[in-house]
Protein backbone atom coordinates (compact mmCIF):
# COMPACT_ATOMS: atom_id res chain seq x y z
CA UNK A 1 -101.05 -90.04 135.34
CA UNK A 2 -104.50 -91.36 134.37
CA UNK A 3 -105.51 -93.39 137.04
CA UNK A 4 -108.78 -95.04 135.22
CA UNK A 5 -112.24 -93.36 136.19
CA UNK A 6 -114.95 -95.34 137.61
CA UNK A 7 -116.42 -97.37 134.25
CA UNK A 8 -115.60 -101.07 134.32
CA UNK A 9 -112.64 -102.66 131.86
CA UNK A 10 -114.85 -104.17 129.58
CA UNK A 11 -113.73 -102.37 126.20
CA UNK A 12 -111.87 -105.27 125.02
CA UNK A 13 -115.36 -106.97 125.74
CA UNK A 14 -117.11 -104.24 123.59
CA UNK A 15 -114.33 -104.06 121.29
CA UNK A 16 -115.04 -108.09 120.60
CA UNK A 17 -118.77 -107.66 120.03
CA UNK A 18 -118.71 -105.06 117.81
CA UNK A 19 -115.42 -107.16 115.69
CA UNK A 20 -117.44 -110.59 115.70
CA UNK A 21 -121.12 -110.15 116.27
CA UNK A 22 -121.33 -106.84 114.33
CA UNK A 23 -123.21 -104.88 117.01
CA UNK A 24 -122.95 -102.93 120.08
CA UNK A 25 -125.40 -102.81 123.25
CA UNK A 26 -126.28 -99.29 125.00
CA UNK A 27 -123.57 -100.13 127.49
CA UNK A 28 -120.83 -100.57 125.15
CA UNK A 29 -121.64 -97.24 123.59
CA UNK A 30 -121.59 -96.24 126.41
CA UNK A 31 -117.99 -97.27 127.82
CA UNK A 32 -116.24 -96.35 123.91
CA UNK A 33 -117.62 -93.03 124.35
CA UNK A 34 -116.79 -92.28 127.68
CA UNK A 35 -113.22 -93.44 126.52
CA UNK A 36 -113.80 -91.55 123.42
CA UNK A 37 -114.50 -88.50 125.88
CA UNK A 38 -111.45 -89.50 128.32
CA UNK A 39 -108.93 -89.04 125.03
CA UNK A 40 -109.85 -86.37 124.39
CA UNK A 41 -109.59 -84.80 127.99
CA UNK A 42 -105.83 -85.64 128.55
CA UNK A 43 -105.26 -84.64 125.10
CA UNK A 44 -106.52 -80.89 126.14
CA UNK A 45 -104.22 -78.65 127.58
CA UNK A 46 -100.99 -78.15 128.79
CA UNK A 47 -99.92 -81.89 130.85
CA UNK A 48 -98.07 -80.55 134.31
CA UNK A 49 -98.61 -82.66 136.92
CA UNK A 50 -101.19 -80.20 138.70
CA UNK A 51 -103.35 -80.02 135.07
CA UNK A 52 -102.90 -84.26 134.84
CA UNK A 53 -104.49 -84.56 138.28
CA UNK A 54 -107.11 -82.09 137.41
CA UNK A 55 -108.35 -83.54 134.12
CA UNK A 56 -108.22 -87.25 136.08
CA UNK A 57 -110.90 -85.60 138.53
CA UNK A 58 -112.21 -84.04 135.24
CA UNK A 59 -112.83 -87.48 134.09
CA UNK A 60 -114.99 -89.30 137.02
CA UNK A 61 -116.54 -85.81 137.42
CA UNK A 62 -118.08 -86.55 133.68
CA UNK A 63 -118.87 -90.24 134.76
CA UNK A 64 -121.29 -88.65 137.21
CA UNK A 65 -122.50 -86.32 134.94
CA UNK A 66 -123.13 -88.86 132.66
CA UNK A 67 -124.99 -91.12 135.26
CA UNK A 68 -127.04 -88.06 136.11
CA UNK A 69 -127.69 -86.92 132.28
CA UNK A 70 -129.41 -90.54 131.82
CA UNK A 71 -131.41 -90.34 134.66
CA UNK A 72 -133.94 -88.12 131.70
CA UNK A 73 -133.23 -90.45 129.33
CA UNK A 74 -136.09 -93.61 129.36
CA UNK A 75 -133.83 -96.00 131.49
CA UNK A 76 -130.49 -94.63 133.88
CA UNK A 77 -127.42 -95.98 133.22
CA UNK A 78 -127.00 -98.37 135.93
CA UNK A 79 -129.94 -100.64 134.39
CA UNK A 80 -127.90 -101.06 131.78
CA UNK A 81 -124.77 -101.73 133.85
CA UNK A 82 -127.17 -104.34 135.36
CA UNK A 83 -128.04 -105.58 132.33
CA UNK A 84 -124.37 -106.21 131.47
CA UNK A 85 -123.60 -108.04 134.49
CA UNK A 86 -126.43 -109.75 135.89
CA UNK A 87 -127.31 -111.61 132.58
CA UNK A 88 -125.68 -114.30 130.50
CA UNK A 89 -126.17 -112.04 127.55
CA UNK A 90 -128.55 -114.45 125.58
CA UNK A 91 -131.96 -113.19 124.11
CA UNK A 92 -133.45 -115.08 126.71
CA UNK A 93 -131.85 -113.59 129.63
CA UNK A 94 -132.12 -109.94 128.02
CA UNK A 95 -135.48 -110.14 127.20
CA UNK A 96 -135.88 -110.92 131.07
CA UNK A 97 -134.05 -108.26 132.40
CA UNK A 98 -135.89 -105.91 129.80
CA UNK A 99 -139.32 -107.07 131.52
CA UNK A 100 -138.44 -105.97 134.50
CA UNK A 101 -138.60 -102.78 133.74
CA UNK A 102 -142.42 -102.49 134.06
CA UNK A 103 -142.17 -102.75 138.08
CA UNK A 104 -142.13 -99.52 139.79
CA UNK A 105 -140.07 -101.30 142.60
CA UNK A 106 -137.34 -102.23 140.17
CA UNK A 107 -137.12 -98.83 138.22
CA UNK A 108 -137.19 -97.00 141.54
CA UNK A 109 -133.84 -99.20 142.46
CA UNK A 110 -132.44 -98.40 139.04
CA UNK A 111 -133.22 -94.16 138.91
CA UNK A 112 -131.64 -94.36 143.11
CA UNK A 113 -128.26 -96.55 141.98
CA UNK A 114 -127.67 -94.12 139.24
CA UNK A 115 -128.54 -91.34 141.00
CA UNK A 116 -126.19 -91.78 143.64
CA UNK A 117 -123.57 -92.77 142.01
CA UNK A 118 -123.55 -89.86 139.82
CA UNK A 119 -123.58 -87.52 142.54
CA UNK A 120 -121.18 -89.23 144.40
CA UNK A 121 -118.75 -88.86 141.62
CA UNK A 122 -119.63 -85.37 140.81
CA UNK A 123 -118.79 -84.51 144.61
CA UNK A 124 -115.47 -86.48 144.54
CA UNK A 125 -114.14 -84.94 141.17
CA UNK A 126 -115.02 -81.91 142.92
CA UNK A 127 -113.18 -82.35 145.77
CA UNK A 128 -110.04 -83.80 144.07
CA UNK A 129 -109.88 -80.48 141.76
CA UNK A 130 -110.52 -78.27 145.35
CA UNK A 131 -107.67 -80.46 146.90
CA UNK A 132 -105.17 -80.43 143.45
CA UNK A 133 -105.13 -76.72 144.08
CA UNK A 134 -104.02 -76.45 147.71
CA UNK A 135 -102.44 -79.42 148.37
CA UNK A 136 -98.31 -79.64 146.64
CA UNK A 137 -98.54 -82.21 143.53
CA UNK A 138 -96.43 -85.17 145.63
CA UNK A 139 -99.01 -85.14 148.13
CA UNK A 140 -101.87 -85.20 145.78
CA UNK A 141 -100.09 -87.86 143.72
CA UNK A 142 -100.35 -90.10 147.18
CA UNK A 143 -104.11 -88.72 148.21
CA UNK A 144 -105.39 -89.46 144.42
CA UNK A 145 -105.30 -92.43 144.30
CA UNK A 146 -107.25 -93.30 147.25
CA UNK A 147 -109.74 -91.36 146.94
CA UNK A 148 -110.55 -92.76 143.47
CA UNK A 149 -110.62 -96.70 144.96
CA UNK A 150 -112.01 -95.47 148.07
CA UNK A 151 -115.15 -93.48 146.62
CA UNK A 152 -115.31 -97.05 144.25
CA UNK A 153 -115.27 -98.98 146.80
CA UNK A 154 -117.75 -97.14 149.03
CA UNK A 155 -120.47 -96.94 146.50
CA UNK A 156 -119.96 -100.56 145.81
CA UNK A 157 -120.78 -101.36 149.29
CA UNK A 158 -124.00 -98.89 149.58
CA UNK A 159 -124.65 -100.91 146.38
CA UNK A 160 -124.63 -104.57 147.62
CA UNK A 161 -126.09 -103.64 150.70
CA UNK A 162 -129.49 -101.44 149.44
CA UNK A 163 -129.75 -104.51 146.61
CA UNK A 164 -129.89 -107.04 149.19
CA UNK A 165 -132.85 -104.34 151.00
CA UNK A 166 -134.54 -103.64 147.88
CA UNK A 167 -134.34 -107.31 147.28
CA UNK A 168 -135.98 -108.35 150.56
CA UNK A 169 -138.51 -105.62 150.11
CA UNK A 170 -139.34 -106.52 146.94
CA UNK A 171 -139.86 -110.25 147.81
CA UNK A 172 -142.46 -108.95 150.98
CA UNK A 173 -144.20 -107.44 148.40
CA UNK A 174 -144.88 -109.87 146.34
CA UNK A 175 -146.06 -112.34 149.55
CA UNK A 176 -148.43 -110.34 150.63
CA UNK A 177 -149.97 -109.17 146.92
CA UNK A 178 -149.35 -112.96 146.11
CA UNK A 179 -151.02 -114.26 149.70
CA UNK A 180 -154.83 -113.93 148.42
CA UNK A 181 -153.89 -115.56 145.71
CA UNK A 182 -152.33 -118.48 147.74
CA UNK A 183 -153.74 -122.10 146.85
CA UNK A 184 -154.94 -120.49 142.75
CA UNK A 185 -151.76 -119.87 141.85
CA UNK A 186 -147.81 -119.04 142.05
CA UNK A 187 -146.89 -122.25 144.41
CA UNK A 188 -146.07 -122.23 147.90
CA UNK A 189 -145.33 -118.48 148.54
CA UNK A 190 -148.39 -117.58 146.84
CA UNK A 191 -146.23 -115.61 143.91
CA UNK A 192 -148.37 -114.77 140.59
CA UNK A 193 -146.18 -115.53 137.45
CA UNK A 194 -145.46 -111.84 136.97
CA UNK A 195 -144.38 -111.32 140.87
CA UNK A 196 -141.41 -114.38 141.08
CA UNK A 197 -138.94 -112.46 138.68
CA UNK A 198 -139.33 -109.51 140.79
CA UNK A 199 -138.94 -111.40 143.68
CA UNK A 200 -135.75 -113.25 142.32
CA UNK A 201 -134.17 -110.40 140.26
CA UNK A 202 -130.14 -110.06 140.95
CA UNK A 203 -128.73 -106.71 139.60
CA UNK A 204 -125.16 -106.18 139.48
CA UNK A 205 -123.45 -103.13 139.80
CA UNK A 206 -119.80 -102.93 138.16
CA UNK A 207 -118.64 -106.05 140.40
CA UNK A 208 -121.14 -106.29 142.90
CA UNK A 209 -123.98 -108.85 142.43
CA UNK A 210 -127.22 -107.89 144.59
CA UNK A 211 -129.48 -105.17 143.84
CA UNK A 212 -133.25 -105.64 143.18
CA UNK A 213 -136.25 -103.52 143.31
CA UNK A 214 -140.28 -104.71 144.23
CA UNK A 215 -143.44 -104.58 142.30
């Protein structure tokens, strides 16, 4: 009856890091204990087909939580997420994607992503409990499912599309700080060494490959 909540399949990815390179990143810990937390909810409980459908909204509900939870913690979840997806995973390419967290532009993009999405799936899980109660189970079997792929895929387009904004704002940013500096330094746009990551960053949600923020 589990349908699979919003976090992305890599545990067999986080499974293999932790068997051959002895360690774990934040996001891995992240995705074993959301599965960790996911066990135990459909272990809970009677398991009728209403109480199945209501833990499964039970479960993205406490994706959003989590997203929101993080959002006090020193970086949101989705820079991890990011992290995960936009680099190669080598020192190099984390130690990058680590530096960018001193641009106000970039955490800005990272708090809103996370942000959204966890209220976004707070709302749906919401909704899908609301509906589980006055809707008959065969319906809400049919309804669940789309709402689960549909509120996925919706928040992966708002995604790509305010990445590729933040992106472009980010990159008229750093023209017009780098502009007096034109002809010193940072090559034909004028960019300072600290403005052209900024300016180039990629973030990637869970499958989508755009999001950026400014200096």
């Amino acid at each position: 009856m589990f349908q699979g909540g919003p976090c992305p399949p890599t545990t067999l990815d986080s499974v293999i890091s932790l068997a051959w390179r002895r360690e774990l990143d934040e996001f891995a810990v992240v995705t074993l204990v959301f599965l960790v937390i996911t066990a135990v909810v459909s272990l809970v409980g009677d398991h009728s087909a209403r109480t199945l459908l209501i833990k499964d909204s039970g479960v993205t509900g406490l994706f959003g939580l989590l997203c929101l939870a993080t959002l006090l913690a020193p970086r949101p979840l989705m820079f991890y997420f990011g992290r995960k997806f936009a680099t190669d995973g080598t020192p190099a390419s984390t130690a990058w994607w680590n530096g960018l967290w001193q641009y106000e532009g970039f955490r800005t993009t990272m708090n809103r992503m996370t942000l959204v999405w966890g209220v976004a799936y707070v709302v749906e899980a919401l909704v899908r409990i609301v509906l589980a109660y006055n809707l008959d189970t065969k319906t809400m079997v049919t309804v669940s499912p789309f709402m689960i792929y549909g509120v996925l895929a919706a928040l992966g387009v708002w995604t790509a599309r305010h990445g590729k904004r933040s992106q472009a704002e980010g990159e008229r940013r750093a023209v017009l700080g780098g502009g007096r500096r034109r002809g010193r330094r940072g090559g034909p746009a004028g960019l300072s060494t600290a403005e052209r990551p900024v300016a180039r960053c990629a973030v990637s949600a869970p499958g989508h490959r755009s999001f950026c923020g400014g200096t």
